[in-house]
PDB file of N, CA and C in Angstrom:
ATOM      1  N   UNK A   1     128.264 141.885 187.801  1.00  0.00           N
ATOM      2  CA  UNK A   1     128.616 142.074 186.419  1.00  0.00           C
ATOM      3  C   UNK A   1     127.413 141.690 185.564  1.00  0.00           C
ATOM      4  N   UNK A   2     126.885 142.623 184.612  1.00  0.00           N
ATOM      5  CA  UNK A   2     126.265 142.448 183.765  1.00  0.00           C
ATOM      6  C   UNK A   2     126.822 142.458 182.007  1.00  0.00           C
ATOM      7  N   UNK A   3     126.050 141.300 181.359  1.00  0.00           N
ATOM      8  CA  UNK A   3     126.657 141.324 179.845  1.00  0.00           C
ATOM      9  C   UNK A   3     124.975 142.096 179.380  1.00  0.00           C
ATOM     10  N   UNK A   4     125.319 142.357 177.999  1.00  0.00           N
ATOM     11  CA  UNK A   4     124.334 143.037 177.160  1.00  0.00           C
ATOM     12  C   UNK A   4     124.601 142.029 175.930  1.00  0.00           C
ATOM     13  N   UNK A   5     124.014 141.935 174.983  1.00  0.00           N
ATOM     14  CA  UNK A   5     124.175 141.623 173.419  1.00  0.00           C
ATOM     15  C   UNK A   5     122.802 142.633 172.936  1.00  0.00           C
ATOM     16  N   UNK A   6     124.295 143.584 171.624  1.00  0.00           N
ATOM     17  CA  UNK A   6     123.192 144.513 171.098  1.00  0.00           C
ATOM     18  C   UNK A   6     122.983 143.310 169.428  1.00  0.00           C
ATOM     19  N   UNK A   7     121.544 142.781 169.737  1.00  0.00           N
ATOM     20  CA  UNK A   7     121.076 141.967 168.640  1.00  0.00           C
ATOM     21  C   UNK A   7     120.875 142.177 167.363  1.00  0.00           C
ATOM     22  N   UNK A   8     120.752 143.618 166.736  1.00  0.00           N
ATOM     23  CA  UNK A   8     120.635 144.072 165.972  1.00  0.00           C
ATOM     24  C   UNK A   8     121.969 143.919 164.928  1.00  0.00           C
ATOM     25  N   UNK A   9     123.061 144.317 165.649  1.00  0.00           N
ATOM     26  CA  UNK A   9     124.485 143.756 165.237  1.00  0.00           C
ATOM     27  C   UNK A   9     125.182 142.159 165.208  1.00  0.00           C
ATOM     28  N   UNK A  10     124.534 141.461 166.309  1.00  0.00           N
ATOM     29  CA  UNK A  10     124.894 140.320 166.039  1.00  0.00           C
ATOM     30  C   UNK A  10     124.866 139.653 164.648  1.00  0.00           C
ATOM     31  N   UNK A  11     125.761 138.871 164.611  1.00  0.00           N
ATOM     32  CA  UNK A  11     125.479 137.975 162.810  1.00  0.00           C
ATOM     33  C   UNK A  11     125.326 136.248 163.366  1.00  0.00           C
ATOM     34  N   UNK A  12     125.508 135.865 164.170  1.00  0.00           N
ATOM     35  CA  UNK A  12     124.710 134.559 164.619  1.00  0.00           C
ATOM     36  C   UNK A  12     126.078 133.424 164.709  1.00  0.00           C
ATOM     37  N   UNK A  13     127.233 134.169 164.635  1.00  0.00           N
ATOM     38  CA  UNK A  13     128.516 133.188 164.811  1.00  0.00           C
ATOM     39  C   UNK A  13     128.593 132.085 165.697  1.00  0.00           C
ATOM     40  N   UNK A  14     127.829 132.390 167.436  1.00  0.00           N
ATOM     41  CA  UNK A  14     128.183 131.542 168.430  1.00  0.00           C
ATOM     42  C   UNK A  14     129.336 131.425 168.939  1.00  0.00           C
ATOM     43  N   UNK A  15     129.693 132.593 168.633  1.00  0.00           N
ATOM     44  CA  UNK A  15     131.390 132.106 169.660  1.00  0.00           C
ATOM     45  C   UNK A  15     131.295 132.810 170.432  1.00  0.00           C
ATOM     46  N   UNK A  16     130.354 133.167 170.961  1.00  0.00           N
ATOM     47  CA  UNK A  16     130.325 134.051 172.573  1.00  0.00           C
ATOM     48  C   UNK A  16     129.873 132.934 173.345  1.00  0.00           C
ATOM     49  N   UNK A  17     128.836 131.701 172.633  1.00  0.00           N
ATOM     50  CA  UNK A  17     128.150 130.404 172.985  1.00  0.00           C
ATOM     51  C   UNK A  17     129.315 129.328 173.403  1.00  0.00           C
ATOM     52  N   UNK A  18     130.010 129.975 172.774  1.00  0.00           N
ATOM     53  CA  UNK A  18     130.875 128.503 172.608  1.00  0.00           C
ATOM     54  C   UNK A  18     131.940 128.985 173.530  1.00  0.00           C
ATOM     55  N   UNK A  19     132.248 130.219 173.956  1.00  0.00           N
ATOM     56  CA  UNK A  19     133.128 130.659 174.507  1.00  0.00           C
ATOM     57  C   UNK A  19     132.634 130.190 176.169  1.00  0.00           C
ATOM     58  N   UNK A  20     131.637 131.188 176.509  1.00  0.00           N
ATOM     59  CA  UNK A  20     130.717 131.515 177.618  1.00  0.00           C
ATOM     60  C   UNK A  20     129.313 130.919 178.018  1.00  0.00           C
ATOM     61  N   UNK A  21     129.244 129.451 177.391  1.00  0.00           N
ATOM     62  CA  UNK A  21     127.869 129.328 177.756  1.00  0.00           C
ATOM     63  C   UNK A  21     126.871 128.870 178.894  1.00  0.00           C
ATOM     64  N   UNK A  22     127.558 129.388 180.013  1.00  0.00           N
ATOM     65  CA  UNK A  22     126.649 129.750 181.515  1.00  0.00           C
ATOM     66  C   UNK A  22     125.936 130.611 181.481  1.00  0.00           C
ATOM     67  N   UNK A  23     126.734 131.757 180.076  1.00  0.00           N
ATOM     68  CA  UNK A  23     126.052 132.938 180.210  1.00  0.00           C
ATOM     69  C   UNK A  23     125.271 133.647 178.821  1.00  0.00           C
ATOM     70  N   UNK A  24     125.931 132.647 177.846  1.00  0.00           N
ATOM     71  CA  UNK A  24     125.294 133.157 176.204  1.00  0.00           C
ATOM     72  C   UNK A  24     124.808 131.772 175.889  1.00  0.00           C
ATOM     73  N   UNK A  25     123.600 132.037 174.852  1.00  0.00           N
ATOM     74  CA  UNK A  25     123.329 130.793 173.831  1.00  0.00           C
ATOM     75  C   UNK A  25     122.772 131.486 172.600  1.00  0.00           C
ATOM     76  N   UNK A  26     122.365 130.598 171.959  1.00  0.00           N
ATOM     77  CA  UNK A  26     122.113 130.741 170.790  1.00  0.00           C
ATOM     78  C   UNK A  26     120.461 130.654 170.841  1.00  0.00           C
ATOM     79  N   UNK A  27     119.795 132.101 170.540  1.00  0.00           N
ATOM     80  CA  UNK A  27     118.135 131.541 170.775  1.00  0.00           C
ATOM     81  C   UNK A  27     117.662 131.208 169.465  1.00  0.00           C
ATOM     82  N   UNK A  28     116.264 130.303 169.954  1.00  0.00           N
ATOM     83  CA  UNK A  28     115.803 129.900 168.416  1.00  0.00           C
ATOM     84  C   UNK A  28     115.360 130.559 167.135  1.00  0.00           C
ATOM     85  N   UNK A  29     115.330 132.097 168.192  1.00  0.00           N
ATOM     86  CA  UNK A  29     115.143 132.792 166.232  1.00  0.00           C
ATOM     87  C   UNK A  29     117.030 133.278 165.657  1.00  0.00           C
ATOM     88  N   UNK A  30     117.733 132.628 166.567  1.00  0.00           N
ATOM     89  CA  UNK A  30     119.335 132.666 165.442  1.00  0.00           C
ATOM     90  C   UNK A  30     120.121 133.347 166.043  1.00  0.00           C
ATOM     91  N   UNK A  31     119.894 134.241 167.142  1.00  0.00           N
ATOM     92  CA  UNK A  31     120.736 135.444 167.460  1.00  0.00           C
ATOM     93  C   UNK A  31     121.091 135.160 168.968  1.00  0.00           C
ATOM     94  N   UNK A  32     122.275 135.327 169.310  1.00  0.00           N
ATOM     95  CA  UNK A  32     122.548 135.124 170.675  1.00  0.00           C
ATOM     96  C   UNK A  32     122.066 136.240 171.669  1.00  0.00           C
ATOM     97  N   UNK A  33     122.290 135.306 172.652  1.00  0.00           N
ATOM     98  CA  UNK A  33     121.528 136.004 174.098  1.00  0.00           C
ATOM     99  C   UNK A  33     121.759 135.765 175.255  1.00  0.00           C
ATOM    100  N   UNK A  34     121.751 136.903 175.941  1.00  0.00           N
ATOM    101  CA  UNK A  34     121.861 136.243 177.308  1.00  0.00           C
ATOM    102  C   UNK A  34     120.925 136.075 178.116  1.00  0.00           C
ATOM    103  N   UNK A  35     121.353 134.577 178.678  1.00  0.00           N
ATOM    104  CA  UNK A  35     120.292 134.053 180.085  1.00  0.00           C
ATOM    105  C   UNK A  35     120.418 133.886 181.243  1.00  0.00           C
ATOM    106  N   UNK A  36     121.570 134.612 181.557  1.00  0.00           N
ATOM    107  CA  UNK A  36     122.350 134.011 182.934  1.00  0.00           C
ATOM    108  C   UNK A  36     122.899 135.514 183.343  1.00  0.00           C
ATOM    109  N   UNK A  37     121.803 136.703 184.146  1.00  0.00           N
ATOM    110  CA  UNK A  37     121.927 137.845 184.641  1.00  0.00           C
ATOM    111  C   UNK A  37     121.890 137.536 186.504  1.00  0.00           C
ATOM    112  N   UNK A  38     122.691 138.181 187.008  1.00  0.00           N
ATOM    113  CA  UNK A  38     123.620 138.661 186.663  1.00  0.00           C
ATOM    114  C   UNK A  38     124.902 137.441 186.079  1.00  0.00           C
ATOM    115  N   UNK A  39     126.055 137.990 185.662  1.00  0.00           N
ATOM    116  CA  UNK A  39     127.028 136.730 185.105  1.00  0.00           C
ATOM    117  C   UNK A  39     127.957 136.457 186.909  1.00  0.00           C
ATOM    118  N   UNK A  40     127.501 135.270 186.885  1.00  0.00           N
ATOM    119  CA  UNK A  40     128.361 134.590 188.047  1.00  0.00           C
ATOM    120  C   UNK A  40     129.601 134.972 187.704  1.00  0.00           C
ATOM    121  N   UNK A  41     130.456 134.893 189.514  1.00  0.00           N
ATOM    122  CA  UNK A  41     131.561 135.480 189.476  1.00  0.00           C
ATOM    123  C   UNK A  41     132.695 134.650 188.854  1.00  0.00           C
ATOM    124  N   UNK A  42     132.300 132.816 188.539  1.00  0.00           N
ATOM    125  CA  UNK A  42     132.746 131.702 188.524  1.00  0.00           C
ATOM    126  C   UNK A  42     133.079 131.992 186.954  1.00  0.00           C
ATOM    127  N   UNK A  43     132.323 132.851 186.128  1.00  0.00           N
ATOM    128  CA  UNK A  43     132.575 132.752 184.550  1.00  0.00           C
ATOM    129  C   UNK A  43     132.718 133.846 184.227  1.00  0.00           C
ATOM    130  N   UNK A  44     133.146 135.352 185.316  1.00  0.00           N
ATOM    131  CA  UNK A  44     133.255 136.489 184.654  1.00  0.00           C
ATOM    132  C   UNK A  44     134.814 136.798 183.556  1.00  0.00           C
ATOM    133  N   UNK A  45     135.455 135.961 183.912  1.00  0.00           N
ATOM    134  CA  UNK A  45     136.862 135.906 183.095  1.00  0.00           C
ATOM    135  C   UNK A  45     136.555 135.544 181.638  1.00  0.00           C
ATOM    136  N   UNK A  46     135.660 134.231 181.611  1.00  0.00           N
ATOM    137  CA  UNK A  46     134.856 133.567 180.158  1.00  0.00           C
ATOM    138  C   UNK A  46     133.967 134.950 179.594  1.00  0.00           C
ATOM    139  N   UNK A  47     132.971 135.374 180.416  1.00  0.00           N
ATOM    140  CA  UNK A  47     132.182 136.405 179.577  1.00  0.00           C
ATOM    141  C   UNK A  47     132.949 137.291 179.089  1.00  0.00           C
ATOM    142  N   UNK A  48     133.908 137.814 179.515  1.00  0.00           N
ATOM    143  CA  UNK A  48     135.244 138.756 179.088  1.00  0.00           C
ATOM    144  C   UNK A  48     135.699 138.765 177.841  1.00  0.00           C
ATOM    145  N   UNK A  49     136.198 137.350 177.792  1.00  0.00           N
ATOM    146  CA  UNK A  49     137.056 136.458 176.889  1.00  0.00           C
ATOM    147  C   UNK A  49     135.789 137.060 175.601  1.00  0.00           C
ATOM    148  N   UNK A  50     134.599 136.576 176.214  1.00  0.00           N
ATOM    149  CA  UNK A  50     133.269 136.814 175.240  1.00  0.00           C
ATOM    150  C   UNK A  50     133.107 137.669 173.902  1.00  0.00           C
ATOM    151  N   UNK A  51     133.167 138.783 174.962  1.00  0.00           N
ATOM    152  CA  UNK A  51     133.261 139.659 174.508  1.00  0.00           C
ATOM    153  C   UNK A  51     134.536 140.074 173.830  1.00  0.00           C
ATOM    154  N   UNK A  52     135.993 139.900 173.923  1.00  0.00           N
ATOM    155  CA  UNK A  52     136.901 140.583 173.353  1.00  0.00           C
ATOM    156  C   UNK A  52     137.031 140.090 172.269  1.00  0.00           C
ATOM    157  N   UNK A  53     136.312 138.805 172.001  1.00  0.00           N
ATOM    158  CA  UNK A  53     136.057 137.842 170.665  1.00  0.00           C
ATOM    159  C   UNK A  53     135.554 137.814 170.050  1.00  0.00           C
ATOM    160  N   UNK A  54     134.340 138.768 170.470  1.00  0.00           N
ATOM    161  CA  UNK A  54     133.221 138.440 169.411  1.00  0.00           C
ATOM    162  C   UNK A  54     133.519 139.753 168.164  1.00  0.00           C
ATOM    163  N   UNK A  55     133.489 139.101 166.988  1.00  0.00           N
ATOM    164  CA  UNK A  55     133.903 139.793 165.790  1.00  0.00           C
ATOM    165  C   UNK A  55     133.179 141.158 165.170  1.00  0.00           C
ATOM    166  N   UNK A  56     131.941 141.370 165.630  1.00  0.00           N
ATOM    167  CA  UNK A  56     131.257 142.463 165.215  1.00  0.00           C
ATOM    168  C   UNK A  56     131.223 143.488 166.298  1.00  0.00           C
ATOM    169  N   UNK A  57     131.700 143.234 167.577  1.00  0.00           N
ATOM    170  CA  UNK A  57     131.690 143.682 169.175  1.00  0.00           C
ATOM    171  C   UNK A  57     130.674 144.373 169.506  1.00  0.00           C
ATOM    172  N   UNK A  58     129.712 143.111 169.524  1.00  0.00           N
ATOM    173  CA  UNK A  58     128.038 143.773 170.124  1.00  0.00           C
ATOM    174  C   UNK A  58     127.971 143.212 171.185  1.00  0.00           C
ATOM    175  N   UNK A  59     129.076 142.804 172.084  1.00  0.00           N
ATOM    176  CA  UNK A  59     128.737 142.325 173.689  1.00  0.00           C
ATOM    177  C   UNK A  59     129.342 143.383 174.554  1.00  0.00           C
ATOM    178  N   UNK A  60     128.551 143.796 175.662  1.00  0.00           N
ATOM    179  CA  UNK A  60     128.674 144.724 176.435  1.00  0.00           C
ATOM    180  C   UNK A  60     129.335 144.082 177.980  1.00  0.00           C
ATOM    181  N   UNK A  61     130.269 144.394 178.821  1.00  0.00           N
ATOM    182  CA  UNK A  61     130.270 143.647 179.649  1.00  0.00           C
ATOM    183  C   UNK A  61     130.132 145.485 181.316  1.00  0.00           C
ATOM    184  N   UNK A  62     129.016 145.081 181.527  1.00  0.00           N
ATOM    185  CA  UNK A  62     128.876 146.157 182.685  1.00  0.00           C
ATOM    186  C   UNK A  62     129.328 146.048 184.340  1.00  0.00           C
TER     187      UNK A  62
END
């Protein structure tokens, strides 16, 4: 399983961070990201969650 974040859309909320963070954070220029490719099988339910939460729905889950 792979996540995406299309950054361009992000607005810098952190609740994909706060949801999922094995697999999202918050980088220092503001915009979340992912660092944890592929997403372990241990947090694919959390990256999910991630994504069905995040309010502008710029997370991709592949």
């Amino acid at each position: 399983m792979k996540a995406i974040i299309d950054r361009e859309g992000c607005i810098s909320c952190g609740l994909c961070a706060s949801i999922c963070p094995q697999v999202f954070r918050m980088a220092d220029y503001g915009f979340a990201e992912v660092y944890m490719d592929p997403v372990p099988e241990s947090v694919e339910d959390a990256a999910v969650e991630a994504r069905d939460n995040c309010p502008v729905s710029v997370i991709t889950i592949e």
